[in-house]
N, C-alpha and C. Protein backbone atom coordinates (compact mmCIF):
# COMPACT_ATOMS: atom_id res chain seq x y z
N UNK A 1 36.63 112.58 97.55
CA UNK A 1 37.47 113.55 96.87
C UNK A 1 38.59 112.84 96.10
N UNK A 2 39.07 111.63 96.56
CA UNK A 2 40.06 111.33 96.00
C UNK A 2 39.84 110.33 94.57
N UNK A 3 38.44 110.01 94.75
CA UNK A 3 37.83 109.79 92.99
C UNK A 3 38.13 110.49 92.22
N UNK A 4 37.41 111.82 92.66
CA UNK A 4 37.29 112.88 91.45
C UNK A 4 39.47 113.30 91.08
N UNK A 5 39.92 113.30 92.01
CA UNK A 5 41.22 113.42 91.57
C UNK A 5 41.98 112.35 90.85
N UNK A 6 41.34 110.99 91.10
CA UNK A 6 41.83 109.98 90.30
C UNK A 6 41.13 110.12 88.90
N UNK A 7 40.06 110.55 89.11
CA UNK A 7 39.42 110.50 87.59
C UNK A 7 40.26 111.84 86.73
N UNK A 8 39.74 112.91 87.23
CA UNK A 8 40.69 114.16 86.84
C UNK A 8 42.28 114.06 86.27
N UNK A 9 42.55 113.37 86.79
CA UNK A 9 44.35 112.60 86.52
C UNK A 9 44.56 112.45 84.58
N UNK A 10 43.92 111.48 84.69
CA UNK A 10 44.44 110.86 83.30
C UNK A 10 43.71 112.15 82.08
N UNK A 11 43.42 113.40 82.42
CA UNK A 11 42.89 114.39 81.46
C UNK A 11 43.60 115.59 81.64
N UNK A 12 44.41 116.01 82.78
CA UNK A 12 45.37 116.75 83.14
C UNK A 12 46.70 116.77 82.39
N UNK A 13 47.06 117.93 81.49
CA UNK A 13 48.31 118.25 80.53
C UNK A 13 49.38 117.81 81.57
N UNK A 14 50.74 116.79 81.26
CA UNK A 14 51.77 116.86 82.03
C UNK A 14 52.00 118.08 82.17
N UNK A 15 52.27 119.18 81.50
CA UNK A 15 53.32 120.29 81.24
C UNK A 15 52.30 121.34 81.30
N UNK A 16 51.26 121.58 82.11
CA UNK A 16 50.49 122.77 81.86
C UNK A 16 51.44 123.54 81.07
N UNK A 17 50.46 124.61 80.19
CA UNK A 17 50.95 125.96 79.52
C UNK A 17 51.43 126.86 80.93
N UNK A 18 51.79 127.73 80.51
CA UNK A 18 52.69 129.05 81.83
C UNK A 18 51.94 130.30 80.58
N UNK A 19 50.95 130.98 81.48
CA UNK A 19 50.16 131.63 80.62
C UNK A 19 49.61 132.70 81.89
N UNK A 20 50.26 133.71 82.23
CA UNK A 20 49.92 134.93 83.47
C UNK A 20 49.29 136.03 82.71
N UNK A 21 48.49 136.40 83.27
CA UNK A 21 47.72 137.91 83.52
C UNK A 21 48.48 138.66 82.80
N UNK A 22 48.31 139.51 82.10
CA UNK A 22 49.13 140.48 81.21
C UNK A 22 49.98 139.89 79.79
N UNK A 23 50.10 139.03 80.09
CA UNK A 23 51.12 138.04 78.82
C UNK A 23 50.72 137.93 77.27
N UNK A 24 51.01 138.15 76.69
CA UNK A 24 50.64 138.27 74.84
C UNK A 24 51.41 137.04 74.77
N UNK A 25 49.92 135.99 74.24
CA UNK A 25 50.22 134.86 73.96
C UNK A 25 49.81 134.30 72.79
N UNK A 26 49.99 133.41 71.83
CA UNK A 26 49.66 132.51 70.63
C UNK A 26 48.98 131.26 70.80
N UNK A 27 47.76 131.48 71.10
CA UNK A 27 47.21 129.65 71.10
C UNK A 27 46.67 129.32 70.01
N UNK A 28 47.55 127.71 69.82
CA UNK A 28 47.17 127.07 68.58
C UNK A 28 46.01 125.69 69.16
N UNK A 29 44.87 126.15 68.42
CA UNK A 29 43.74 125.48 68.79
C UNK A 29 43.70 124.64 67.46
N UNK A 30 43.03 123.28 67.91
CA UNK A 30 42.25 122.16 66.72
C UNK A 30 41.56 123.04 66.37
N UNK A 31 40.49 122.95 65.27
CA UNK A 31 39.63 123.13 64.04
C UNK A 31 39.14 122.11 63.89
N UNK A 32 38.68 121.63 63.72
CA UNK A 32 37.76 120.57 62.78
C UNK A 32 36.81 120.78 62.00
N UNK A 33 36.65 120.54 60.24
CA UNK A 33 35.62 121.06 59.61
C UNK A 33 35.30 119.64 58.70
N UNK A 34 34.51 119.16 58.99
CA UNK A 34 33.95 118.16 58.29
C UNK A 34 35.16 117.10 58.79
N UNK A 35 35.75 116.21 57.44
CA UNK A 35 36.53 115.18 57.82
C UNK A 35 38.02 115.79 58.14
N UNK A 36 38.41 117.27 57.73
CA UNK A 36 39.60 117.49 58.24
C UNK A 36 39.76 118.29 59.33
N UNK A 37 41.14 118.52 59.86
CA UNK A 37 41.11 119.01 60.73
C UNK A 37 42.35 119.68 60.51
N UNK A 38 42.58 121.93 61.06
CA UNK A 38 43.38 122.22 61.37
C UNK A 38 43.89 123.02 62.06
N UNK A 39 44.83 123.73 62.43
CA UNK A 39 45.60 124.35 63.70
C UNK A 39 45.22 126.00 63.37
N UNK A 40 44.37 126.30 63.68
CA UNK A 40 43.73 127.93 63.87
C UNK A 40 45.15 128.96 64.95
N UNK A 41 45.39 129.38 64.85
CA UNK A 41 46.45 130.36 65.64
C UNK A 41 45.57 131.71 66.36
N UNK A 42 45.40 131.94 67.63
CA UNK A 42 44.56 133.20 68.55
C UNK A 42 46.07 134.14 68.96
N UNK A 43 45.99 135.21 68.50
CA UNK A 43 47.11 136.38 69.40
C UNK A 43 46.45 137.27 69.98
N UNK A 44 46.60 136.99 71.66
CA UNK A 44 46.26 138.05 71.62
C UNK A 44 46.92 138.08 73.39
N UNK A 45 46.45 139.12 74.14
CA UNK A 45 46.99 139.30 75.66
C UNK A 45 45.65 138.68 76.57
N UNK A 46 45.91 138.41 77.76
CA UNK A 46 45.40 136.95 78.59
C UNK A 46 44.99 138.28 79.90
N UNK A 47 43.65 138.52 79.55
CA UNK A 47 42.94 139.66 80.36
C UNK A 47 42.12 138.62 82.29
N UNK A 48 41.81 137.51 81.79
CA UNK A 48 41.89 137.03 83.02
C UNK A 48 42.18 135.55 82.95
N UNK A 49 42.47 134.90 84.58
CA UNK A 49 42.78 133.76 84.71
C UNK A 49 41.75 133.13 85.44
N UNK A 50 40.87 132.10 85.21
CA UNK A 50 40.01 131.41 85.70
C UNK A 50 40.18 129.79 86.49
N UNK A 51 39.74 129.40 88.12
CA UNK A 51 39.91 128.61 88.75
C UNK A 51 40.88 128.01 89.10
N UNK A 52 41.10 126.53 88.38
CA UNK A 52 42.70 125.74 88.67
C UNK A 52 42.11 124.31 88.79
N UNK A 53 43.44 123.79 88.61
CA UNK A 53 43.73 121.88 88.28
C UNK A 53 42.56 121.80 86.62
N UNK A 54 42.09 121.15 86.59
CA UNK A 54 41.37 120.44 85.04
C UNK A 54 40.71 121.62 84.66
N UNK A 55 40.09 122.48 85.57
CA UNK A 55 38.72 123.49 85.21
C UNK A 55 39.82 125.17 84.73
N UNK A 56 40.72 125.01 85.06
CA UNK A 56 41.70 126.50 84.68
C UNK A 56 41.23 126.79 83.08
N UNK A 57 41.09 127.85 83.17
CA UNK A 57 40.80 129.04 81.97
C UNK A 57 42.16 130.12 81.77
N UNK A 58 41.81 130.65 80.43
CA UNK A 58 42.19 131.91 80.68
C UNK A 58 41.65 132.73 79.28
N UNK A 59 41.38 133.81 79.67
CA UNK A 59 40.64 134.57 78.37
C UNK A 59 41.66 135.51 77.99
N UNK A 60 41.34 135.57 76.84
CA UNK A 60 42.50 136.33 75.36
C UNK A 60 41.38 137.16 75.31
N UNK A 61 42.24 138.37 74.68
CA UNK A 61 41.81 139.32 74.07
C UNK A 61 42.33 140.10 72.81
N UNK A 62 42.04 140.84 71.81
CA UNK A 62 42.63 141.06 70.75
C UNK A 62 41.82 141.88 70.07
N UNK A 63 42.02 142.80 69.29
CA UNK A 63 41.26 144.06 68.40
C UNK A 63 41.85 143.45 67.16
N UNK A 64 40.56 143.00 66.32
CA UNK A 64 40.60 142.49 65.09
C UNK A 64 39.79 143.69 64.33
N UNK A 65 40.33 144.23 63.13
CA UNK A 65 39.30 145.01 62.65
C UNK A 65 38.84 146.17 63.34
N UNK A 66 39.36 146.60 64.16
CA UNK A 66 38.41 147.52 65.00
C UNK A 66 37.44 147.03 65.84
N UNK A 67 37.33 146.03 66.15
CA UNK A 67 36.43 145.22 66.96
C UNK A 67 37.12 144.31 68.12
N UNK A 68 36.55 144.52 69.47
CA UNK A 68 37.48 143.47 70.69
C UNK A 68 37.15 142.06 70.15
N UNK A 69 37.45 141.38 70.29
CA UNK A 69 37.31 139.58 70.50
C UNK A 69 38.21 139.18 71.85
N UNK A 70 37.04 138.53 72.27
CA UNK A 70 37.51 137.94 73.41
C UNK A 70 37.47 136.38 73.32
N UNK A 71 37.73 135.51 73.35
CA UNK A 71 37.48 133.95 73.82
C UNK A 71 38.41 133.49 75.42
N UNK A 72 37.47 132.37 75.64
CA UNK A 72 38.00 131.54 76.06
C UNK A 72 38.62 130.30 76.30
N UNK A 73 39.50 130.20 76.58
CA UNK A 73 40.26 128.81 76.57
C UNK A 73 40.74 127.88 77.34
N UNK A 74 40.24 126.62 77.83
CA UNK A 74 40.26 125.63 78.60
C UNK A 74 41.93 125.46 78.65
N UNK A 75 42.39 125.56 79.77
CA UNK A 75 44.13 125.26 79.67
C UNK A 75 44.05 123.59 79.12
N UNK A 76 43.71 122.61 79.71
CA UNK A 76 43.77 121.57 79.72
C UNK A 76 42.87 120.44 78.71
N UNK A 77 42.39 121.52 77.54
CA UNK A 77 41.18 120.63 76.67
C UNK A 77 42.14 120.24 75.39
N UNK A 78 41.76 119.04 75.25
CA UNK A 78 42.51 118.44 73.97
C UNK A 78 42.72 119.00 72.65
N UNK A 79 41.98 119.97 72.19
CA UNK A 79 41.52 121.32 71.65
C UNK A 79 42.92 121.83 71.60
N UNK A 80 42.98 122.16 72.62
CA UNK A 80 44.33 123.58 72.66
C UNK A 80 45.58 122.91 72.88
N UNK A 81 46.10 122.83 71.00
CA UNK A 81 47.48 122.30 71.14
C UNK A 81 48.36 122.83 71.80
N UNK A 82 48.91 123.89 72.15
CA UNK A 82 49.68 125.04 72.74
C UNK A 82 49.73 125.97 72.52
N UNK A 83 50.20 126.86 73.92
CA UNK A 83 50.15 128.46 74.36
C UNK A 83 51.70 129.00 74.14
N UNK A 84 52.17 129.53 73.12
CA UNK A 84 53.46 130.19 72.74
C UNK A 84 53.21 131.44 73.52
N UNK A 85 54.61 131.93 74.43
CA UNK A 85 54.30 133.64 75.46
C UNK A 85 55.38 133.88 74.48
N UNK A 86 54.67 135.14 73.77
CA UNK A 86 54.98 136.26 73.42
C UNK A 86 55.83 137.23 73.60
N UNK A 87 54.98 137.71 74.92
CA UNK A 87 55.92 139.05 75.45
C UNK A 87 55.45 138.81 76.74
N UNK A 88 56.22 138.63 77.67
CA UNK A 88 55.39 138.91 79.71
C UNK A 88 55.37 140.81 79.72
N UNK A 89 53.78 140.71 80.35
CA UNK A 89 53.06 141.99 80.83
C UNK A 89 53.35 142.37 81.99
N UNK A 90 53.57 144.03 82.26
CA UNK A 90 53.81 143.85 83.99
C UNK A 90 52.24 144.30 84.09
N UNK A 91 52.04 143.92 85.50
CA UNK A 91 50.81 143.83 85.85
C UNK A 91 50.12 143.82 87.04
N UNK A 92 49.10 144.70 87.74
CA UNK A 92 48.81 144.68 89.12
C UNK A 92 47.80 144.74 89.24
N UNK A 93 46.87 143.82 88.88
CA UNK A 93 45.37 143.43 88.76
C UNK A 93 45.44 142.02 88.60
N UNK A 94 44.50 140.97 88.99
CA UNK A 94 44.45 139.85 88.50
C UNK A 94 43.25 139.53 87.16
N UNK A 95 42.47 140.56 87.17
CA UNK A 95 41.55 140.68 85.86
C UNK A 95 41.32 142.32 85.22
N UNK A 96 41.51 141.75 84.13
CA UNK A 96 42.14 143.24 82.96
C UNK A 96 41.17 143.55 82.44
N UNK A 97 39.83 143.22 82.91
CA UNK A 97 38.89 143.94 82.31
C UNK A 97 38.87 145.41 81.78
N UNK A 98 39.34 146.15 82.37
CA UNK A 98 39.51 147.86 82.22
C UNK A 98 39.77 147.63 80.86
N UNK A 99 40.84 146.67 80.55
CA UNK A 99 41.38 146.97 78.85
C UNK A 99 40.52 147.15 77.28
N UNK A 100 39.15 146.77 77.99
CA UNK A 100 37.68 146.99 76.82
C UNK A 100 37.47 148.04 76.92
N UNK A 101 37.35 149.04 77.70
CA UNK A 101 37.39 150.76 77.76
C UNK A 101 38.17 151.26 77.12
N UNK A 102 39.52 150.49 77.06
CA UNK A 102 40.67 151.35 76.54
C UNK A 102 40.77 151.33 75.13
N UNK A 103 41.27 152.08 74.49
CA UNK A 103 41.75 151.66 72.79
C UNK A 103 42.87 152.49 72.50
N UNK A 104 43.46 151.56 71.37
CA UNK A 104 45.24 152.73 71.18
C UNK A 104 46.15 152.40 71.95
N UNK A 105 47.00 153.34 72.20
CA UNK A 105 47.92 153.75 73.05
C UNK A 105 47.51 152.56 74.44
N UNK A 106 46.43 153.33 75.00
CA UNK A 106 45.52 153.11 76.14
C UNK A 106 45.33 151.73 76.82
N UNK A 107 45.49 150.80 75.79
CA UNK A 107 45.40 149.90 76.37
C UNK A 107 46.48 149.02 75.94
N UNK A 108 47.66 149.85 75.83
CA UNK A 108 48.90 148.87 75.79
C UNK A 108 49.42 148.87 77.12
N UNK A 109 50.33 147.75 77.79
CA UNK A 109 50.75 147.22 78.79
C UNK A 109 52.06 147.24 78.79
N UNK A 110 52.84 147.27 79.69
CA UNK A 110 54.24 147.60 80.03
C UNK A 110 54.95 146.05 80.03
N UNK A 111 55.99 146.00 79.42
CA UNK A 111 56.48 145.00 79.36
C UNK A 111 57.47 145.26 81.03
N UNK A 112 57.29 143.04 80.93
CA UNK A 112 58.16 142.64 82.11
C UNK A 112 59.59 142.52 81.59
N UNK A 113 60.38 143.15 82.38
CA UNK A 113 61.63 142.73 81.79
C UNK A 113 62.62 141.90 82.96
């Protein structure tokens, strides 16, 4: 075990992102298209949180167009320059799935204050 944590080490963000359940967040992801490369911007609210240490996730969500988009995003992949929080969600679920049923009003979230 203590391989895989030595190996795991040197790929681990000093500063993880701070990115909770309910939170309307901004991740600025790499791009790369041919020889250039640039900073794509995702807004949207962080419907679940996946595992922990190197393997942590968390999935965005967002109504573009009238249409959900969901992705996911590796906390710790070289990819994802940073997670700007928005607004903190209050929240009493650890996965927000319900919020794809909802639309409108319906699936807005109560701010933490």
């Amino acid at each position: 075990m203590d391989l895989m944590q030595a190996f795991t080490a040197k790929y681990v963000k000093a500063e993880p992102p701070v990115a909770n359940v309910g939170d309307t967040v901004r991740v600025h992801v790499k791009i790369k298209e041919g020889s250039r490369e640039r900073v794509q911007v995702f807004e949207g609210t962080v419907i679940a949180k996946k595992h922990g240490g190197i393997d942590e996730s968390i999935t965005v969500r967002r109504v573009s167009y009238g249409v959900g988009v969901e992705k996911v995003f590796p906390l710790h992949a070289p990819s994802v320059e940073k997670i700007e929080l928005v607004r903190k969600g209050k929240v009493r679920r650890a996965k927000l799935y319900f919020l794809r049923d909802r639309v409108g009003k319906g699936a807005k979230l109560k701010e933490k204050l």
